[in-house]
Protein backbone atom coordinates (compact mmCIF):
# COMPACT_ATOMS: atom_id res chain seq x y z
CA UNK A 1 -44.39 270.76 249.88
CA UNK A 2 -47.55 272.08 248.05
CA UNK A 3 -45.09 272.08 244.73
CA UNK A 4 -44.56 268.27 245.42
CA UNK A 5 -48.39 267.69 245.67
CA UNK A 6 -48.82 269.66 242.60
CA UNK A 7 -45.86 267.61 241.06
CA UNK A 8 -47.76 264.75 241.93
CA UNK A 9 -51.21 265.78 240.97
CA UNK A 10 -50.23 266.33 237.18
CA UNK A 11 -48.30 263.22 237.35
CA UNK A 12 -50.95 261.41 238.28
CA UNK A 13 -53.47 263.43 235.97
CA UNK A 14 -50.88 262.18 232.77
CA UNK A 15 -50.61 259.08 234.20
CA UNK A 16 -54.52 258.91 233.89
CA UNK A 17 -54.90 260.46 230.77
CA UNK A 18 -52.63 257.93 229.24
CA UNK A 19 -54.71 255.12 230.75
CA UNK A 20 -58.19 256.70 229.07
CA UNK A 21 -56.28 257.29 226.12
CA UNK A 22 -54.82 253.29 225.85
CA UNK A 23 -58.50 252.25 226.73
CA UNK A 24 -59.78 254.48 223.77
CA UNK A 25 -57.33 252.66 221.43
CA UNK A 26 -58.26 249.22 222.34
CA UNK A 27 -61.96 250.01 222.04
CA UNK A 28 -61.48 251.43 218.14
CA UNK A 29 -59.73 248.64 218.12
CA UNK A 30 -62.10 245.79 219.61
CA UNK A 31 -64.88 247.72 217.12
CA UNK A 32 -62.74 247.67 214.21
CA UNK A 33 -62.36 243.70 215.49
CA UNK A 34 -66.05 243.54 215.49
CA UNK A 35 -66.76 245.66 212.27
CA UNK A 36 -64.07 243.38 210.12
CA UNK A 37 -65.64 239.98 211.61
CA UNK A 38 -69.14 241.10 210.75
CA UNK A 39 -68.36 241.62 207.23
CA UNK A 40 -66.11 238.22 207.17
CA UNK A 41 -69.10 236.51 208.30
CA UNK A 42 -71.39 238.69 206.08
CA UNK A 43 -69.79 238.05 203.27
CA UNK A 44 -69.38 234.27 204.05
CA UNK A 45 -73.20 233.76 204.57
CA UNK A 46 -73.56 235.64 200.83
CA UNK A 47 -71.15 233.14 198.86
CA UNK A 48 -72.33 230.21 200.87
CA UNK A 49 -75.93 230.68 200.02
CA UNK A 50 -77.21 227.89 198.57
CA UNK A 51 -80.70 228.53 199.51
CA UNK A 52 -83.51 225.99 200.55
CA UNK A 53 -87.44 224.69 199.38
CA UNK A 54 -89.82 222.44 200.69
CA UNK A 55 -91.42 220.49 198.16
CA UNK A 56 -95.71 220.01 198.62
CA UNK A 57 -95.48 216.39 197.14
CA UNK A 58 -99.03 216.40 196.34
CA UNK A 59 -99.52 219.75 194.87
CA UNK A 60 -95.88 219.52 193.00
CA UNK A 61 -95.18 223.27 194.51
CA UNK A 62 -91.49 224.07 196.14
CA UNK A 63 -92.24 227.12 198.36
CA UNK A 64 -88.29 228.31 198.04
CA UNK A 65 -85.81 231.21 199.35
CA UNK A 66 -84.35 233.52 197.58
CA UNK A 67 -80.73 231.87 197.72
CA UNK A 68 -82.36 229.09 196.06
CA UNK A 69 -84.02 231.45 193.17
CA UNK A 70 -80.62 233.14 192.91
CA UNK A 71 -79.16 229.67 192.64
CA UNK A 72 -81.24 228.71 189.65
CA UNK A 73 -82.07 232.21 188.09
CA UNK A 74 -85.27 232.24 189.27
CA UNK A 75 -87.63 235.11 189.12
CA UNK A 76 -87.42 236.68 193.00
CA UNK A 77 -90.95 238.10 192.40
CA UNK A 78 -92.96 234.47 193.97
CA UNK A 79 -91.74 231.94 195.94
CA UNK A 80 -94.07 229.54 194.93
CA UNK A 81 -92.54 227.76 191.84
CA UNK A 82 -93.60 224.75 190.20
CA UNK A 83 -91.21 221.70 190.41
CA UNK A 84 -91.61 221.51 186.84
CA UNK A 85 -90.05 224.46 186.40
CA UNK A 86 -87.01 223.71 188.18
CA UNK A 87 -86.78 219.85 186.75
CA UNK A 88 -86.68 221.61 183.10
CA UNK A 89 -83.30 223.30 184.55
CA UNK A 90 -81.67 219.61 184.22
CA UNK A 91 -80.65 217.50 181.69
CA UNK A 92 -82.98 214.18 181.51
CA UNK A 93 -80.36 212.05 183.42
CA UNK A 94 -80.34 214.34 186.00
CA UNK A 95 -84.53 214.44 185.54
CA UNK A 96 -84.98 211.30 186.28
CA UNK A 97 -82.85 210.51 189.07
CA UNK A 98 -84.54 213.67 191.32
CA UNK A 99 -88.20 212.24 190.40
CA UNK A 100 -86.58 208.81 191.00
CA UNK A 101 -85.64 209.90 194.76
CA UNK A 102 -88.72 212.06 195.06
CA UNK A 103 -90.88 209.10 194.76
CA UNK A 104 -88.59 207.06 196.75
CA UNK A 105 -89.23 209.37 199.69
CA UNK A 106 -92.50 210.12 198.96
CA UNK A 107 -93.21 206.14 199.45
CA UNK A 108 -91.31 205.85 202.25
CA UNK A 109 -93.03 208.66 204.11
CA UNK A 110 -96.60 207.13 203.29
């Protein structure tokens, strides 16, 4: 009898161990999950960047992110930048049809 208990005792200690060791596994494995998904979505947010401003209307200032400095090889040092600056980055088609639909929304918002 007490070699059938013991029989059962280790079987059920293995039986255990196995368990902890298959719940191990799927947690390196969930984290792994995790880790890869974070970097996806890292990585993502980097190549989707295309940054953002807000444009003072009457002072002619953007106050922009650094996506958007990256985006037009800005200096990252201010992010205060002159909207003449970034119109000189166009061609004078392209000029004119941004200061076209700047004043277009600047008279609508008045």
């Amino acid at each position: 009898q007490i070699s059938s208990l013991i029989s059962l005792f280790v079987l059920a200690l293995y039986i255990t161990n196995k368990s902890q060791e298959k719940n191990r596994k799927q947690a390196l494995q969930d984290q792994d999950t995790i880790k890869t998904r974070q970097l996806f979505m890292s990585a993502s947010e980097k190549l989707a960047e295309i940054g953002s401003f807000e444009l003072n209307i009457k002072t002619k200032v953007m106050h922009t992110s650094e996506g958007f400095r990256n985006l037009f090889g800005l200096p990252s040092t201010s992010e205060l930048i002159s909207i003449r600056t970034i119109l000189k980055r166009f061609d004078k088609t392209e000029r004119r049809k941004i200061i076209s639909n700047l004043k277009q929304l600047n008279l609508n918002n008045t």
